[in-house]
Protein backbone atom coordinates (compact mmCIF):
# COMPACT_ATOMS: atom_id res chain seq x y z
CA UNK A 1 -0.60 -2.88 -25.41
CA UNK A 2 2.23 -5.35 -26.08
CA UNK A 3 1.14 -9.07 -25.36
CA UNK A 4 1.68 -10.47 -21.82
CA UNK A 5 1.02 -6.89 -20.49
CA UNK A 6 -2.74 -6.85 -20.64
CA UNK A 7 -3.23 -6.14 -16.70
CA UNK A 8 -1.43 -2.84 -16.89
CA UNK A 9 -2.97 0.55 -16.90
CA UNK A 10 -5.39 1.07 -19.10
CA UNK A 11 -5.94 -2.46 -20.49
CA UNK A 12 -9.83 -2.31 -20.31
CA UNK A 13 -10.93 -0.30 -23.70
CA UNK A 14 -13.92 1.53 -24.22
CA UNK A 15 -15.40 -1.74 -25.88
CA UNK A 16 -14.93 -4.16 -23.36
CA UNK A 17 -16.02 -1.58 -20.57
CA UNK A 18 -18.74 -1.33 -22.46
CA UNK A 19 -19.31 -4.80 -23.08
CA UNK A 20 -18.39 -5.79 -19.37
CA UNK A 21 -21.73 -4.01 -18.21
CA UNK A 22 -23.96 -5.37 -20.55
CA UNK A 23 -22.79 -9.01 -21.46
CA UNK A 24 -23.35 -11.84 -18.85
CA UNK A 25 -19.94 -13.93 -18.36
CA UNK A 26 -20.38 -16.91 -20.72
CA UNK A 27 -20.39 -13.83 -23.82
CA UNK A 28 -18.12 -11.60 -22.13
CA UNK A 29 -15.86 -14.49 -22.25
CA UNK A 30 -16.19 -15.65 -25.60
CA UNK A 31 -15.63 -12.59 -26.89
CA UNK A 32 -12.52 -12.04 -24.43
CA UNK A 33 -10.94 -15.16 -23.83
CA UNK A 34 -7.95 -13.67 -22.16
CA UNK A 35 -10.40 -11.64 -19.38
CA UNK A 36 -10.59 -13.89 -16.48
CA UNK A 37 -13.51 -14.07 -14.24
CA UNK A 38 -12.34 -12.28 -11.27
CA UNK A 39 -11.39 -9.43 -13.41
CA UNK A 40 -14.50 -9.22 -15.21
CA UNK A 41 -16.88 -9.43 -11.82
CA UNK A 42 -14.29 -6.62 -10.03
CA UNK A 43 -14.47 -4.00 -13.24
CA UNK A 44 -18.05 -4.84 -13.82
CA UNK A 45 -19.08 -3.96 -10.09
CA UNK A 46 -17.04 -1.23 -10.16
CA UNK A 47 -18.95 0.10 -13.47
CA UNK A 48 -22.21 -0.80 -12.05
CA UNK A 49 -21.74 0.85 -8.78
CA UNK A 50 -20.54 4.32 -10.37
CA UNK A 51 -17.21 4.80 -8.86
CA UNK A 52 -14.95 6.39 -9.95
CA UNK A 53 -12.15 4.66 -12.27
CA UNK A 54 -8.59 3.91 -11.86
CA UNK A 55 -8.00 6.44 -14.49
CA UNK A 56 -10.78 8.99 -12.75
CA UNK A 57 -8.39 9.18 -9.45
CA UNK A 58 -5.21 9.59 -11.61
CA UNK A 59 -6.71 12.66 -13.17
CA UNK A 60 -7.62 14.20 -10.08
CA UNK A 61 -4.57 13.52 -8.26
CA UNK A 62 -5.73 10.30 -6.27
CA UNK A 63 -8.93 12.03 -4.78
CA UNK A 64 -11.82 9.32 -4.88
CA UNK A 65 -14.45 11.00 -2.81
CA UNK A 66 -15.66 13.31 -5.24
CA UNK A 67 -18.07 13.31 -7.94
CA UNK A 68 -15.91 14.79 -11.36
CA UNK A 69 -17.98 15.64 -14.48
CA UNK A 70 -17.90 13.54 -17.45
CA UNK A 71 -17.19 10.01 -15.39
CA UNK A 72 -19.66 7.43 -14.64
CA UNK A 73 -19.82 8.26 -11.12
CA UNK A 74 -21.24 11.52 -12.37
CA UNK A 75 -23.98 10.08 -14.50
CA UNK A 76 -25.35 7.86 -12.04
CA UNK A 77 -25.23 10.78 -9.28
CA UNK A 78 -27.04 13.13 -11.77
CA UNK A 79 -29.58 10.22 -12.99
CA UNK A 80 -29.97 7.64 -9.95
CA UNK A 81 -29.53 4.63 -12.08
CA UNK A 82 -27.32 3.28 -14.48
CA UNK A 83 -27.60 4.31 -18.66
CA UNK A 84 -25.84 0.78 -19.75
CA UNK A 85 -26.18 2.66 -23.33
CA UNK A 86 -24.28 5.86 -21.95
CA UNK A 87 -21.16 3.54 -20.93
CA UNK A 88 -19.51 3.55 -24.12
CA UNK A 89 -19.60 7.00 -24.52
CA UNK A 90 -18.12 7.64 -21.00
CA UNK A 91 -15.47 5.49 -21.13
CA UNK A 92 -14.47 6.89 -24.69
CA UNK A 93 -14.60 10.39 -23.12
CA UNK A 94 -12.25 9.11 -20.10
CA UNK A 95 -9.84 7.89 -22.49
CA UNK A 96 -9.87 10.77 -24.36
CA UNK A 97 -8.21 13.30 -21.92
CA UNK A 98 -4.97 14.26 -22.86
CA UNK A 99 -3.47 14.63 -19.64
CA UNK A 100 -4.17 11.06 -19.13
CA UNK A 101 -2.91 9.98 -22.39
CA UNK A 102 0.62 11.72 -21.25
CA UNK A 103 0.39 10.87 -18.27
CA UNK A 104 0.21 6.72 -19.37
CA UNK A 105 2.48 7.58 -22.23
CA UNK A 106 5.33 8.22 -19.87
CA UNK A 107 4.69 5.49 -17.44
CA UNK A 108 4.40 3.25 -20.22
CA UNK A 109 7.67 4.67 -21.71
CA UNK A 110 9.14 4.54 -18.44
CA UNK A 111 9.11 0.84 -18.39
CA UNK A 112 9.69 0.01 -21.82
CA UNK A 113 13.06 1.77 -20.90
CA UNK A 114 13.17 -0.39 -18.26
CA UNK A 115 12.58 -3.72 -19.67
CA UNK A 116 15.16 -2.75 -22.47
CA UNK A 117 17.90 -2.03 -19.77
CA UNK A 118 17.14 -5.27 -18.08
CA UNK A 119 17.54 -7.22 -20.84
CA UNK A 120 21.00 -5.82 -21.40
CA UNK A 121 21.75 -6.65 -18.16
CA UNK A 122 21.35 -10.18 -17.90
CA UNK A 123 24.49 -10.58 -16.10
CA UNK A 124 24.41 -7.81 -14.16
CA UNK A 125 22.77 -7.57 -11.26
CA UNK A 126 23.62 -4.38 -9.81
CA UNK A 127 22.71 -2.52 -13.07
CA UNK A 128 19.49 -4.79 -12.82
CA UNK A 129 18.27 -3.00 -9.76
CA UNK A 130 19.50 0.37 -10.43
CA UNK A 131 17.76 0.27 -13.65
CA UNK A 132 14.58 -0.88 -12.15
CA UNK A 133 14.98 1.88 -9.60
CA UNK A 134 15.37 4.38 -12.19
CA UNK A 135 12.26 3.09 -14.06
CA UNK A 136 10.21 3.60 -10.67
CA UNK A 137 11.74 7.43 -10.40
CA UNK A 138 11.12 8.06 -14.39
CA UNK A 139 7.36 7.44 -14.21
CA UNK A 140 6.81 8.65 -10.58
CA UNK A 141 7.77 12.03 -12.07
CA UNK A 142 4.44 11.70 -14.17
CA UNK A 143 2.30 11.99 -11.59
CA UNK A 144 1.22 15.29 -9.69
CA UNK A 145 0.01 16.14 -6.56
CA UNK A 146 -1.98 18.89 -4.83
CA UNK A 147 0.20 21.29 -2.52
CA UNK A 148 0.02 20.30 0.83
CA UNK A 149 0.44 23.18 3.20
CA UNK A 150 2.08 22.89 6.93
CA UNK A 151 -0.96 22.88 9.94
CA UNK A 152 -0.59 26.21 12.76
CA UNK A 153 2.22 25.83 15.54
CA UNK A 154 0.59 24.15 18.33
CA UNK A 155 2.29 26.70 20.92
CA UNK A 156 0.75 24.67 23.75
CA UNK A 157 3.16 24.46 26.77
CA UNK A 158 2.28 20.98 28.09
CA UNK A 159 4.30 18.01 27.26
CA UNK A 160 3.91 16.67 23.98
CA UNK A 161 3.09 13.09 22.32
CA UNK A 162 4.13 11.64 18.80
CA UNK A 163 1.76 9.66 17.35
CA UNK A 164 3.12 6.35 15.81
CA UNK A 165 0.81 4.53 12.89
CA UNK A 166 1.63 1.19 11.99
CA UNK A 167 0.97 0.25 8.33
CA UNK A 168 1.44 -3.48 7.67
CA UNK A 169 -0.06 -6.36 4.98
CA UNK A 170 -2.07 -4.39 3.02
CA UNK A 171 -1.53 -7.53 0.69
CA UNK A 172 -2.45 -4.99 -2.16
CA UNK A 173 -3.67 -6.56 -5.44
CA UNK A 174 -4.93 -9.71 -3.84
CA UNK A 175 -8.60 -11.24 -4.22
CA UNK A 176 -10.30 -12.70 -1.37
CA UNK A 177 -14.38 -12.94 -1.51
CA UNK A 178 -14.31 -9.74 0.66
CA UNK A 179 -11.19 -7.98 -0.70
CA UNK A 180 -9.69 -6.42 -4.06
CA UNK A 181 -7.49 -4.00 -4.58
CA UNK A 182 -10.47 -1.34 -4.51
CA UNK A 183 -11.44 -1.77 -1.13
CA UNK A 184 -8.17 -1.91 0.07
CA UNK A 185 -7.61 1.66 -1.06
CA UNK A 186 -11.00 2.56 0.37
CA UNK A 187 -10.12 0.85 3.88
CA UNK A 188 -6.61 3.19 3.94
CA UNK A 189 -9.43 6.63 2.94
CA UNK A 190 -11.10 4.57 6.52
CA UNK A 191 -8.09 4.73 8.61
CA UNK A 192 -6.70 8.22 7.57
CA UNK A 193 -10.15 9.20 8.60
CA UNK A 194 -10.04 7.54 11.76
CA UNK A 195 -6.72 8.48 13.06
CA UNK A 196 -7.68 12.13 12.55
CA UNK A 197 -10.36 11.71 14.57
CA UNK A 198 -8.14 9.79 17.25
CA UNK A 199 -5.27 12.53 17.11
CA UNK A 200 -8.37 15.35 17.80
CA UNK A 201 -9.25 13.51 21.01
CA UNK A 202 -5.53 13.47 22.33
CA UNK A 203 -5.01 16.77 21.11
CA UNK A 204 -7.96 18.15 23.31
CA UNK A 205 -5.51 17.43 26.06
CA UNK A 206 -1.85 18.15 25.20
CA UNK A 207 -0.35 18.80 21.83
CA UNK A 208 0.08 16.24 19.58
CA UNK A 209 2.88 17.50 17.00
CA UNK A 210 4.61 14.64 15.51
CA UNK A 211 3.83 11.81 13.21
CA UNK A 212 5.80 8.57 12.65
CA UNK A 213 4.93 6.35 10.34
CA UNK A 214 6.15 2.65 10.26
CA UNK A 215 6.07 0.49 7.06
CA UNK A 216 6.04 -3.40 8.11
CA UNK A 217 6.11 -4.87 4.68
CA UNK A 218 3.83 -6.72 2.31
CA UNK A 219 2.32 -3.38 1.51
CA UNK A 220 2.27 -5.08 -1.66
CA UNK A 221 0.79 -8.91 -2.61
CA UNK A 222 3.72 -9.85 -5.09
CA UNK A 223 3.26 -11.79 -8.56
CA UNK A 224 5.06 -14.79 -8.62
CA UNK A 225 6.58 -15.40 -5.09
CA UNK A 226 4.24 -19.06 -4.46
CA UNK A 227 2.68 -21.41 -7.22
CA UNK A 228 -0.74 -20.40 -8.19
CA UNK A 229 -0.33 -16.95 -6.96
CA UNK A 230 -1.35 -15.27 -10.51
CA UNK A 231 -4.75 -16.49 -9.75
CA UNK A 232 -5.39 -14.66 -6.84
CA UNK A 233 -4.81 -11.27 -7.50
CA UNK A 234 -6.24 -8.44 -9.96
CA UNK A 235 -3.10 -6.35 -10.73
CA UNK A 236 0.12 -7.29 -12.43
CA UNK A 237 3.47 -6.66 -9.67
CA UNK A 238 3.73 -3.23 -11.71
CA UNK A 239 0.29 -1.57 -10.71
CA UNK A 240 0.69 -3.06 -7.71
CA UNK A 241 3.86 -0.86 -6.69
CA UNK A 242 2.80 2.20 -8.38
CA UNK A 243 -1.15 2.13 -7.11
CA UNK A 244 0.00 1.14 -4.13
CA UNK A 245 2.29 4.33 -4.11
CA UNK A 246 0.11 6.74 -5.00
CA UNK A 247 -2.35 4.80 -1.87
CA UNK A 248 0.39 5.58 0.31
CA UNK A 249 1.75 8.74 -0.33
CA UNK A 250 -1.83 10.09 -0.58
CA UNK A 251 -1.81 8.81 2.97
CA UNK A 252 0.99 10.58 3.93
CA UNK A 253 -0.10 13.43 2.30
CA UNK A 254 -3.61 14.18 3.66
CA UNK A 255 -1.86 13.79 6.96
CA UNK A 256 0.87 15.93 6.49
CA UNK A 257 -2.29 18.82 6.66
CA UNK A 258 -2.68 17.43 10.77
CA UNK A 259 0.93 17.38 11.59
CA UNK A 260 3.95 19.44 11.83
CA UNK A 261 6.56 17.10 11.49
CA UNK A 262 6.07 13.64 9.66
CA UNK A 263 8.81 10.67 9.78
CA UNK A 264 8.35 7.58 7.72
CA UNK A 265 10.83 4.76 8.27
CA UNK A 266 10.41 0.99 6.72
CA UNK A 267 11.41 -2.24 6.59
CA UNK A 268 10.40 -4.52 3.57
CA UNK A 269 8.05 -7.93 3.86
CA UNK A 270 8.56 -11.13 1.83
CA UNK A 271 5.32 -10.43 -0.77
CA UNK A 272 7.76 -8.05 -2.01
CA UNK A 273 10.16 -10.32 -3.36
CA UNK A 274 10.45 -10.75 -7.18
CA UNK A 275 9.66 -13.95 -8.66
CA UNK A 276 10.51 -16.95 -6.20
CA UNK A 277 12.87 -17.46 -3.35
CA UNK A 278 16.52 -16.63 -3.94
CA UNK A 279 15.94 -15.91 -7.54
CA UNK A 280 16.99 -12.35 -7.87
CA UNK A 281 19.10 -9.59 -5.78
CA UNK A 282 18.58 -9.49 -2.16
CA UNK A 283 18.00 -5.75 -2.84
CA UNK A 284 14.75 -6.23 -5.19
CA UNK A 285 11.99 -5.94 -3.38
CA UNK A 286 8.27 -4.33 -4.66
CA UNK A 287 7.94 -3.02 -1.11
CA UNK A 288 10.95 -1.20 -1.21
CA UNK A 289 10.26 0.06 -4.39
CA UNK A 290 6.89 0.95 -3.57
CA UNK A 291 8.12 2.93 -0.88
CA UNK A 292 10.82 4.64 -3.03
CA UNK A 293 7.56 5.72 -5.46
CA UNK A 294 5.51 7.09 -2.61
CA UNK A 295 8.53 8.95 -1.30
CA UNK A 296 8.93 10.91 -4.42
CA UNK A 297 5.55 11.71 -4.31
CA UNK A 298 5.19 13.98 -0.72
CA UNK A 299 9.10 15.42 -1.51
CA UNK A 300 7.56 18.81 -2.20
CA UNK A 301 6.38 18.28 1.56
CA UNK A 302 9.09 20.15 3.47
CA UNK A 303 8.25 18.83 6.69
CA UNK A 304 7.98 15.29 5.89
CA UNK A 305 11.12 13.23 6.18
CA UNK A 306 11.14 9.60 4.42
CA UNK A 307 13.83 7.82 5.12
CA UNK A 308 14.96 5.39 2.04
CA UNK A 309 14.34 1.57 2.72
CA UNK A 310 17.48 0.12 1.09
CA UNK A 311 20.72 -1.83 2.34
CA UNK A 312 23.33 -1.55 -0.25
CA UNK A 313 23.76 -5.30 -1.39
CA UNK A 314 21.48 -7.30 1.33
CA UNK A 315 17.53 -7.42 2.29
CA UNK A 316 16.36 -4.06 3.99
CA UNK A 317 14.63 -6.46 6.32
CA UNK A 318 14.99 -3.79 9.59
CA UNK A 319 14.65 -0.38 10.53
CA UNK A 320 15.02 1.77 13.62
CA UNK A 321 14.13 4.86 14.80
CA UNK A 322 14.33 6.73 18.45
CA UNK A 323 11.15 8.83 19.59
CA UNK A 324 12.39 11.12 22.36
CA UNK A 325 15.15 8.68 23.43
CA UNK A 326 13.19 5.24 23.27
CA UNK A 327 14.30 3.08 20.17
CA UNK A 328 12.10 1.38 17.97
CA UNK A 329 12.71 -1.97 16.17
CA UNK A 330 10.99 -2.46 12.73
CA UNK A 331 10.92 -5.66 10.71
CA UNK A 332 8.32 -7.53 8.94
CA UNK A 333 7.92 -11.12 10.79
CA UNK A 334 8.75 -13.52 8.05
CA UNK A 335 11.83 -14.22 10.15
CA UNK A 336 10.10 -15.49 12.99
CA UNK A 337 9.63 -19.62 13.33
CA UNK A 338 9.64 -21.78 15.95
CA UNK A 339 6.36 -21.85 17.13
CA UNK A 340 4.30 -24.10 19.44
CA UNK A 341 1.20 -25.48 18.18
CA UNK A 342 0.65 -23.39 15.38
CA UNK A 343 1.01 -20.34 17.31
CA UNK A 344 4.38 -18.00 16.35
CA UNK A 345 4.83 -15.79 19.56
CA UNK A 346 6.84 -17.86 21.41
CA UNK A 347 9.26 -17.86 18.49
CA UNK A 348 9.02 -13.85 18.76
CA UNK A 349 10.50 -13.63 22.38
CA UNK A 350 13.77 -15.39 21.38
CA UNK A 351 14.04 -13.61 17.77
CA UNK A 352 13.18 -10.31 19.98
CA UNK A 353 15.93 -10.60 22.83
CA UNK A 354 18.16 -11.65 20.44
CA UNK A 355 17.91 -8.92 18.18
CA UNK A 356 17.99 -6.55 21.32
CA UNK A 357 21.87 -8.36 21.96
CA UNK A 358 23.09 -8.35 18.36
CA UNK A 359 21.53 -5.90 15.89
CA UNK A 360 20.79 -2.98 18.05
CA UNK A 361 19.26 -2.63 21.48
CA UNK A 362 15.64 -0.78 21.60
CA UNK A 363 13.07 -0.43 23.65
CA UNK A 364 10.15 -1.27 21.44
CA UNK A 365 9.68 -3.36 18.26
CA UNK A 366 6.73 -3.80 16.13
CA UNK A 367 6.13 -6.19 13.24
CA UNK A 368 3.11 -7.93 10.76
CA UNK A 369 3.37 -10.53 8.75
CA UNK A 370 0.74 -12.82 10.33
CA UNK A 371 -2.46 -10.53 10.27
CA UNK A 372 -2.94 -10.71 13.85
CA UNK A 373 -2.73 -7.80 16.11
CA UNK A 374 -0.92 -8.68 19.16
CA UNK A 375 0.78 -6.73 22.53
CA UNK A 376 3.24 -8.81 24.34
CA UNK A 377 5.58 -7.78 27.10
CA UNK A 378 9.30 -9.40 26.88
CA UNK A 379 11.39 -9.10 29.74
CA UNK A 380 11.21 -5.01 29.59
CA UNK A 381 10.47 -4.97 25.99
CA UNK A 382 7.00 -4.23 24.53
CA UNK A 383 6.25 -5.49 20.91
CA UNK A 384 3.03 -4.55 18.94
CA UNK A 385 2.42 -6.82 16.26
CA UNK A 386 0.62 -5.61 13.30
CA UNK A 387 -3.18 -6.52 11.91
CA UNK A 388 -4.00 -6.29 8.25
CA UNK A 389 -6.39 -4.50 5.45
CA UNK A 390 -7.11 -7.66 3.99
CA UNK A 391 -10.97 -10.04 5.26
CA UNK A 392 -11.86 -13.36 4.37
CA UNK A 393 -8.66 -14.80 3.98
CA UNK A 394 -9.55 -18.36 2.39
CA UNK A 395 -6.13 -19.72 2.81
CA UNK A 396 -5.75 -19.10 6.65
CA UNK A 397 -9.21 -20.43 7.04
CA UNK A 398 -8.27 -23.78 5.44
CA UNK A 399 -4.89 -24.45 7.06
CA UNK A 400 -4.28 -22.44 10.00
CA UNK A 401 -8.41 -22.32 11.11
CA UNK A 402 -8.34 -18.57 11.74
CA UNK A 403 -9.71 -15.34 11.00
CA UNK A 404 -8.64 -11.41 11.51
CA UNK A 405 -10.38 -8.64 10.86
CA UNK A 406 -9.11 -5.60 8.59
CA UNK A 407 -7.28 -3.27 10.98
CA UNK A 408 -3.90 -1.30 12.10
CA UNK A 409 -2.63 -0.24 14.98
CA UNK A 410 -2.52 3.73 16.55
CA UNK A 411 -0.44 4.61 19.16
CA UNK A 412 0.96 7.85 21.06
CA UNK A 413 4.24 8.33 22.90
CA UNK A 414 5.31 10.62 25.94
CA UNK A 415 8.64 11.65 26.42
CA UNK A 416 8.13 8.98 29.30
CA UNK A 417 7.10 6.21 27.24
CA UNK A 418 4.10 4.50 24.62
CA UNK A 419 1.01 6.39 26.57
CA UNK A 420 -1.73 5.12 24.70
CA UNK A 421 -2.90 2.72 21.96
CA UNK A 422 -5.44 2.16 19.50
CA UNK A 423 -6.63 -1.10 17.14
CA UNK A 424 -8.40 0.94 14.52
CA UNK A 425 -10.95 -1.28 12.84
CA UNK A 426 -11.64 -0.93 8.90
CA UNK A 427 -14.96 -2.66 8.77
């Protein structure tokens, strides 16, 4: 692995797997000075607890809820305790599949390519984000999926509801005491779970057809985009966007088996943004290139329509969409200031009637950014602000005094209007 790239795939090696489970920290570390503690307790807990790895799920297309033979997981289900001595061998084995070594090859080719066309094109900053585009499409085409097929017609006479899911700061990649990058992907296997079970109940009474799905931004945590921010998080900006990709379009995926029709639309966050402030093109965002991943990943899905989160020369920072003639407003909520007393929602009813005069009007607009699930009512519009996957955020705790819990929001439309609405909780 060329220095400076040790946090992408595959970085841990048989050895230091091995050595991760049976060395305390003080050896573990001076034998790997470059391993830092967070990443050491996360990949040790993962060995010890027998899930499945990284690499496990990209052999068998994402799925983590299965036991697969030859992994750890497997051992410790077959033996009820963990063979520290067996490690090694396991690890070795994982390693040694070949449709994970070409699978790697050509992601890591992929962005070799890239980093060689970026280099050229110093100066150039159009060719910069088409050739980081094209790096996202070259390895996404490593990766395969199961076939998804379409659910029966619901041939149900009685009028119909689309069900809207919000999916906002999943802040993937970041480290809090009660959140990694694991049990972020284990809170989104949670809410696909849950919102199957949700769409069952409404479907008992009229059909439920139609899924949108709204992306609110900082799907992904980001790299460099605040001082200090390398020490918080357990994935370089590059597994961040293409874990995060396979999260999400396994999301879409497993419930593109409910519904008929499937409609994802997006607006991008500010974790997104590469390196600091006004540093590169407005257009280079990780969520939008996240997005662009995942997208590629369900277009074997006939009835699922993506719609691409880009605006040619300028921030993607809105979207819209109409659900039986009501608009919808998307954007992320980094826009938003002028508070009162550390609270933002008064700042939301003039950015929101604003919007309504200037960009487009709509009838309902829904946001994130601040981890707090709220409904407000403004003047005849209705705004759903978004919750989060992320717990124990240490940060918000210190300097705003407040908490959320992990959640996102549910909700169903009638040809009449937003009929019902659900906070699913991921704890």
């Amino acid at each position: 692995m060329e220095k400076g790239h040790d946090r992408l795939v595959l970085s841990w090696t048989p050895q230091e797997k091995a050595d991760a489970v049976s060395m305390e920290w003080e050896d573990f570390h001076a034998k790997y000075p470059t391993r830092t503690p967070n990443a050491y307790r996360i990949k040790r807990n993962t060995l010890l607890n027998g899930k499945a790895s990284f690499i496990d799920r990209r052999v068998h297309n994402g799925s983590v809820r299965n036991v697969f033979p030859g992994t750890l997981a497997a051992k410790v289900a077959s033996e009820g305790r963990i063979d520290r001595n067996a490690v090694a061998k396991v690890v070795e084995d994982e390693l040694s599949s070949e449709a994970v070594r070409s699978e790697i090859e050509q992601l890591k080719q992929a962005h070799r390519a890239a980093l060689r066309k970026l280099s050229q094109k110093d100066d150039d900053r159009a060719e910069l984000v088409r050739a980081v585009y094209q790096a996202a499409s070259d390895a996404a085409a490593a990766i395969t999926l199961p076939t998804v097929k379409a659910p029966a017609k619901d041939k149900r006479k009685s009028a119909p509801e689309t069900a809207i899911l919000l999916l906002s700061d999943w802040q993937l990649g970041k480290i809090t005491p009660t959140y990694n990058s694991d049990i972020c992907a284990e809170r989104i296997e949670l809410l696909a779970a849950k919102v199957e079970s949700l769409v069952a109940i409404q479907r008992a009474d009229h059909p439920v057809t139609d899924l949108r799905v709204y992306l609110l931004g900082d799907l992904v945590e980001g790299e460099d985009i605040f001082p200090g921010q390398a020490h918080l998080i357990d994935a370089s900006l590059y597994n961040q966007t293409f874990r995060g990709a396979e999260i999400l379009a396994g999301l879409v995926r497993r419930l593109a088996a409910t519904f008929e029709n499937i409609r994802v639309v997006g607006a991008i966050g500010n974790h997104g943004r590469l390196g600091r402030k006004g540093t590169f093109h407005p257009e280079s965002n990780a969520d939008a290139m996240m997005y662009k991943v995942a997208s590629m990943l369900v277009k074997d899905i006939k009835h699922v329509d993506w719609v691409e989160t880009i605006s040619k020369g300028e921030r993607a920072w809105f979207g819209t969409d109409e659900v039986y003639g009501k608009r919808w407003f998307l954007f992320h909520g980094d826009q938003v200031g002028g508070g009162f007393a550390g609270f933002p929602w008064y700042g939301f009813g003039k950015k929101i009637q604003g919007w309504n005069m200037t960009v487009a009007p709509f009838d309902y607009s829904v946001a994130g950014h601040f981890h707090t699930p709220v409904r407000m009512y403004l003047n005849g519009i209705v705004h759903w602000n978004g919750g989060s996957t992320e717990s124990s955020n240490t940060y918000a705790q210190e300097q705003l005094a407040s908490a959320g819990e992990p959640c996102q929001w549910l909700l169903f439309q009638h040809p009449d209007g937003v009929s019902a609405e659900y906070l699913i909780r991921l704890t």
